[in-house]
Protein backbone atom coordinates (compact mmCIF):
# COMPACT_ATOMS: atom_id res chain seq x y z
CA UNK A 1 34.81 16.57 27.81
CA UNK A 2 33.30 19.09 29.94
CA UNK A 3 29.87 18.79 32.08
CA UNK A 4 28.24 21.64 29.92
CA UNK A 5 29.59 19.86 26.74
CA UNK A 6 28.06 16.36 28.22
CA UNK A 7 24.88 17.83 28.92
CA UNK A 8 24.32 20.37 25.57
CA UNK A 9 25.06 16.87 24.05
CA UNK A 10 22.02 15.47 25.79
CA UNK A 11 19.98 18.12 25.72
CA UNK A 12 20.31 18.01 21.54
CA UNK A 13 20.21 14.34 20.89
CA UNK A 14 16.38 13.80 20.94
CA UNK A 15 16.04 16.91 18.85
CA UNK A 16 18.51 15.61 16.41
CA UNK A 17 16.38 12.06 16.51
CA UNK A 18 13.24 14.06 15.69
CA UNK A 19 14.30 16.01 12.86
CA UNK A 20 15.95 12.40 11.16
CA UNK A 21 12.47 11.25 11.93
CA UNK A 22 10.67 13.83 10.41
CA UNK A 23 12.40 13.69 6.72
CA UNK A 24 10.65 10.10 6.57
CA UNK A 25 9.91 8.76 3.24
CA UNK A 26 9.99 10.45 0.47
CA UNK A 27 6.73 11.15 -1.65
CA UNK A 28 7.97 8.59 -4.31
CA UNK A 29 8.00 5.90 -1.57
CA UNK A 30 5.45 7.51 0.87
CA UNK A 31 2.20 5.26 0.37
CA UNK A 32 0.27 5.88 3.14
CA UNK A 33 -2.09 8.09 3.19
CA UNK A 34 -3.43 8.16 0.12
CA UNK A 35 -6.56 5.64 -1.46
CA UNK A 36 -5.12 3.86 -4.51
CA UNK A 37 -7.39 3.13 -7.61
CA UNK A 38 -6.70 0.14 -9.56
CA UNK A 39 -6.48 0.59 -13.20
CA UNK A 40 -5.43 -2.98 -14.17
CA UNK A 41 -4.59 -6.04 -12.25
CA UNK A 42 -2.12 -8.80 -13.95
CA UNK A 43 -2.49 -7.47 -17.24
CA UNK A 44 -6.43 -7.13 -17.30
CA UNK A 45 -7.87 -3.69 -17.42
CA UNK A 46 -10.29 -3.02 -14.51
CA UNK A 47 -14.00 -2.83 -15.48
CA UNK A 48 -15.61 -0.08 -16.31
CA UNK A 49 -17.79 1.38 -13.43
CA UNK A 50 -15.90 -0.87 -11.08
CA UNK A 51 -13.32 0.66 -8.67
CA UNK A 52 -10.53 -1.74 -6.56
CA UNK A 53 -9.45 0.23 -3.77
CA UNK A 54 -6.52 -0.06 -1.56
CA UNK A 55 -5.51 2.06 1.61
CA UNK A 56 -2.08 1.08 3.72
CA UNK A 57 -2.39 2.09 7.59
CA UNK A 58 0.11 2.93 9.67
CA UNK A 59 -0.14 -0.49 11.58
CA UNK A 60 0.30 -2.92 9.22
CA UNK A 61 -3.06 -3.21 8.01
CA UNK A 62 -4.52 -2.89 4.46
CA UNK A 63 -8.00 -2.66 2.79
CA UNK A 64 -10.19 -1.46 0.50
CA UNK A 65 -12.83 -2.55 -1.79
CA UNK A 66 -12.41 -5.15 -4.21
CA UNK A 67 -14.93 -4.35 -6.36
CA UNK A 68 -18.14 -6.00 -4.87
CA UNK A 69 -16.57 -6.52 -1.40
CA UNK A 70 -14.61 -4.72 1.02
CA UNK A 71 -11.29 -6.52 2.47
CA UNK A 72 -8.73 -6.36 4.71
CA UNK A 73 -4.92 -7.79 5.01
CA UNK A 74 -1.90 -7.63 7.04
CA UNK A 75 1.07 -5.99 5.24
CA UNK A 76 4.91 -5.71 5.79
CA UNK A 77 7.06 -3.25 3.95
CA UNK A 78 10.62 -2.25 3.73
CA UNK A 79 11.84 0.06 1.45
CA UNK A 80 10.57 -0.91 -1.52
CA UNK A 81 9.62 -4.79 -0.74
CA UNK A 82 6.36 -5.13 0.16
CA UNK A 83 4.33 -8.37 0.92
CA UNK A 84 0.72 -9.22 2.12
CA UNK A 85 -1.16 -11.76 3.70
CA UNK A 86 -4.11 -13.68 2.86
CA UNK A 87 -6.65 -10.78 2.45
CA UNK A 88 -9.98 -11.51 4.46
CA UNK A 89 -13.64 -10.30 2.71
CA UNK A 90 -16.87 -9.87 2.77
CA UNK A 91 -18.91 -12.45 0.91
CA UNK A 92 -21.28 -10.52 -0.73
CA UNK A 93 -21.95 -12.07 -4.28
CA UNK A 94 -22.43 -9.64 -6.74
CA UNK A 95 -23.34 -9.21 -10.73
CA UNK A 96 -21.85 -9.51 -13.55
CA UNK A 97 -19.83 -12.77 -12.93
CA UNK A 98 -17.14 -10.62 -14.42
CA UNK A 99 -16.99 -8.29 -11.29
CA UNK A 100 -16.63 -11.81 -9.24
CA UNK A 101 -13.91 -13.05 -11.42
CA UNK A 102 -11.89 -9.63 -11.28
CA UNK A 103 -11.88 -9.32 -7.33
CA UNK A 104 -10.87 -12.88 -7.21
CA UNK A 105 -8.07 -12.47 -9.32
CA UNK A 106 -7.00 -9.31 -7.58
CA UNK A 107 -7.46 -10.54 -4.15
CA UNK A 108 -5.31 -14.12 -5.22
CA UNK A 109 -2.56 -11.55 -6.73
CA UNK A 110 -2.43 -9.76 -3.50
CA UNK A 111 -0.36 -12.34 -1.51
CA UNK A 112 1.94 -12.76 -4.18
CA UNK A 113 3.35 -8.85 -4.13
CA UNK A 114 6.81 -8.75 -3.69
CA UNK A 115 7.25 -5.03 -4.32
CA UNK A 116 6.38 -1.52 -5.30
CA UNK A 117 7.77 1.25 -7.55
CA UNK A 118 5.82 5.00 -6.75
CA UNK A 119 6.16 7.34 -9.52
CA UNK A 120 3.76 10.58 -9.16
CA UNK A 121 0.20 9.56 -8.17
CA UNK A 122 0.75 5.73 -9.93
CA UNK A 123 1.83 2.80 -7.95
CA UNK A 124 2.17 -0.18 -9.45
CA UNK A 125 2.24 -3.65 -7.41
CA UNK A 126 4.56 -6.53 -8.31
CA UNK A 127 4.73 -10.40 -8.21
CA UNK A 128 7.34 -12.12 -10.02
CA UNK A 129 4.66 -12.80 -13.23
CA UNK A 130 1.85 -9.84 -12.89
CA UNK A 131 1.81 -6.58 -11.54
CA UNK A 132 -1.46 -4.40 -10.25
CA UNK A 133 -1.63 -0.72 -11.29
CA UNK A 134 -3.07 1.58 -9.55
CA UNK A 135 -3.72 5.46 -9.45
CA UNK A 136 -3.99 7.98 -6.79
CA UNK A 137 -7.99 8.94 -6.15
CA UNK A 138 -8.34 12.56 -6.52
């Protein structure tokens, strides 16, 4: 190999590492960036005039609001597998004892997501009993 073949190899390899970089995830996986709405969480349909939020960041952190109470929790994903830890809250108490009972459930599901599946603007949560569904906000 030559010196100019040595160093037009150099000279191309971080360019080549960029542009495999930049194809990233595709919008069917892509999660970030976007606030998801949850529509119904194991089963139960969210209450009306209620909305269960949840952002992913960039560095491993989550959050939202969980109906009455905003929340935050470490996440992990790859590809498709997803997990979270213990989510941490506010402790605001608020009315009906129906809005209580549905962030409860839906912060207890949290830790037990093993995956996601991405199809449009849904996302949908699993665990190996329940899953969460959720919908892009506009």
């Amino acid at each position: 190999m030559t010196i100019r073949a040595i160093l037009a190899s150099a000279l191309m390899a971080p360019s080549l590492m960029l542009a495999a970089c930049a194809g990233g995830a595709s919008s069917e996986t892509q999660i970030m960036g976007v606030t998801w709405v949850a529509d119904e969480i194991g089963g139960t349909p969210v209450l009306p005039d209620s909305e269960v939020t949840l952002t992913f960041n960039p560095d491993g952190r989550s959050g939202g609001k969980g109906g009455c109470n905003t929340y935050g929790a470490g996440y992990q994903r790859n590809g498709n597998a997803l997990t979270f830890e213990q989510a941490m809250s506010t402790q605001m108490f608020c009315a009906p004892d129906a809005l209580m009972a549905q962030e409860h459930a839906y912060l207890n599901l949290l830790p037990q997501v093993t995956g996601f599946e991405r199809s449009g603007d849904k996302l949908t949560l699993n665990t190996p009993a329940k899953s969460i569904l959720f919908h892009a906000k506009p």
